[in-house]
C-alpha atoms as a PDB file:
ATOM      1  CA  UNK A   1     -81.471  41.822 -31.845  1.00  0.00           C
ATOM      2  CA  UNK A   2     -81.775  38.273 -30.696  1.00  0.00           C
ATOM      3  CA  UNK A   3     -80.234  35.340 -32.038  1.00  0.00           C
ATOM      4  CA  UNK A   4     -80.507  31.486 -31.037  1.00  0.00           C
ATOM      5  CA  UNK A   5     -77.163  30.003 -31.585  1.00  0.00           C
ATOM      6  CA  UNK A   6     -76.033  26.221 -30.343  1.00  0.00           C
ATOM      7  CA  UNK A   7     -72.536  25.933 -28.523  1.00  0.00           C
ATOM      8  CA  UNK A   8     -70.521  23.848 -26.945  1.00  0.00           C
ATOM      9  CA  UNK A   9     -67.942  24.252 -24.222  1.00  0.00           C
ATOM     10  CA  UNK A  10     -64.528  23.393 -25.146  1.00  0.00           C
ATOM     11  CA  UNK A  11     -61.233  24.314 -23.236  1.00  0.00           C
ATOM     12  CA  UNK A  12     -63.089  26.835 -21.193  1.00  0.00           C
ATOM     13  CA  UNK A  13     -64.748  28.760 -23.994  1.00  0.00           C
ATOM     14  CA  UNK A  14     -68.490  28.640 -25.600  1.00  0.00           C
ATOM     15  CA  UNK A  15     -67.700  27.970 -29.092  1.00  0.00           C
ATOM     16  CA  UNK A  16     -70.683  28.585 -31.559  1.00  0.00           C
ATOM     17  CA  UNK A  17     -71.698  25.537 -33.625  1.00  0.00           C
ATOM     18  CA  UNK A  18     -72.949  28.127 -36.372  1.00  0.00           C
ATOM     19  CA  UNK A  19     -71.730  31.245 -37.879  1.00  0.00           C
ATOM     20  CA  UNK A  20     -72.635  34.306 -36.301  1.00  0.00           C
ATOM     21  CA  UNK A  21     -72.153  37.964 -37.026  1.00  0.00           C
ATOM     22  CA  UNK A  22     -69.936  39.547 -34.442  1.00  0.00           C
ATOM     23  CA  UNK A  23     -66.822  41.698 -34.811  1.00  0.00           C
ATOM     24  CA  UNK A  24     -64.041  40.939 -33.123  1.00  0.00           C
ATOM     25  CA  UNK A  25     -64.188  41.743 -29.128  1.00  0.00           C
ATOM     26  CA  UNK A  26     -67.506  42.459 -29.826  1.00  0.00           C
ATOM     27  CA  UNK A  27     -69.362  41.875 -26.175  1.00  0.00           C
ATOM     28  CA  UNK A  28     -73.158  39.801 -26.398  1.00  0.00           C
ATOM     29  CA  UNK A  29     -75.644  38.604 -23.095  1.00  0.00           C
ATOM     30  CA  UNK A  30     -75.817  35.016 -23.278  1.00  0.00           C
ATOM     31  CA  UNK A  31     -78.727  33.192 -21.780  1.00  0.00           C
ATOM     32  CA  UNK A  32     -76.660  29.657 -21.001  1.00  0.00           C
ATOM     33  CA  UNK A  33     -79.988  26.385 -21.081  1.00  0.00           C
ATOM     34  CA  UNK A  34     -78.492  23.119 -21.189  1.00  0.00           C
ATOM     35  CA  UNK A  35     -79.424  21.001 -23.464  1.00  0.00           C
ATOM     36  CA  UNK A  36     -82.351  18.478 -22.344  1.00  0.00           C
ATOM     37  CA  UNK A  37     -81.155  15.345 -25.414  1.00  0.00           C
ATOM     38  CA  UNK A  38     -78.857  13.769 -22.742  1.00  0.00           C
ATOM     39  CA  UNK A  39     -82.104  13.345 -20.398  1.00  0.00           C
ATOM     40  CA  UNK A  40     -84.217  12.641 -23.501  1.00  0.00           C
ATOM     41  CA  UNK A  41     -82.207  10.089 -24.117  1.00  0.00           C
ATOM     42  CA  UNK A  42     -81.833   8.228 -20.810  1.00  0.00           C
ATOM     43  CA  UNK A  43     -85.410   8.280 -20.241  1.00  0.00           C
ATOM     44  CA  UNK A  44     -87.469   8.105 -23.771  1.00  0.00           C
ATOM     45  CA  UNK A  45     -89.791   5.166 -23.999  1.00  0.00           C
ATOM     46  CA  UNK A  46     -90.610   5.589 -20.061  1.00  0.00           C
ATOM     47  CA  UNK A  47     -94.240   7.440 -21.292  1.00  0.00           C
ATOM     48  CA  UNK A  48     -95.009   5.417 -24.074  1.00  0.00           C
ATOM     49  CA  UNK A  49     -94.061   4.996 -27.979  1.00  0.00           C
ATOM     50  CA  UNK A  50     -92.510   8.993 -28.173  1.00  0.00           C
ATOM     51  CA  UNK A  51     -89.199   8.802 -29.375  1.00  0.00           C
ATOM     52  CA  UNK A  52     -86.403  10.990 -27.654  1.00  0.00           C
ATOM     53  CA  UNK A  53     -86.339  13.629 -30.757  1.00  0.00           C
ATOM     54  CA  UNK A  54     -90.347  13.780 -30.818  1.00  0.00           C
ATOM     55  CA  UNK A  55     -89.745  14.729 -26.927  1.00  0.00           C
ATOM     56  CA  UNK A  56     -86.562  16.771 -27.560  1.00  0.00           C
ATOM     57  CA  UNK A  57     -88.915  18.477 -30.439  1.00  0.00           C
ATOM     58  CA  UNK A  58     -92.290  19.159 -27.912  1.00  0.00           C
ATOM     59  CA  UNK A  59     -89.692  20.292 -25.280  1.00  0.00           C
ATOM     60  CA  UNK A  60     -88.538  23.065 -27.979  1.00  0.00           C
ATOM     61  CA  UNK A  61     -92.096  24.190 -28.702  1.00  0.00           C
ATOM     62  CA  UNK A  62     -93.312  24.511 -25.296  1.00  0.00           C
ATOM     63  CA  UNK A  63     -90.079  27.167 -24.754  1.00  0.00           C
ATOM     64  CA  UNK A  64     -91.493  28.921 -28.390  1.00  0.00           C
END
């Protein structure tokens, strides 16, 4: 079973930003992709009109 779950890294753990359904000590294979906003950000309006979530949004498609 695969599951796409957001987290963030706080105090040396990956803390899920949703709930997920694990049991306790329960071991998963995490795929770690960092997330491209911060670079959508800095460089949205360089190609044109596209705003950084239009970008952020084709960026997630293309991965589909």
């Amino acid at each position: 079973m695969a599951v796409k779950v957001k987290a963030r890294f706080e105090g040396g753990v990956l803390r899920p930003l949703e709930e997920v359904d694990l049991r306790e000590g329960e071991e998963v294979e995490l795929i770690i992709r960092r997330s491209a906003r911060r670079v959508l950000d800095k460089y949205a309006g360089i190609l044109g009109e596209a705003s950084a979530e239009e970008l952020d949004r084709l960026a997630e498609e293309a991965q589909a």
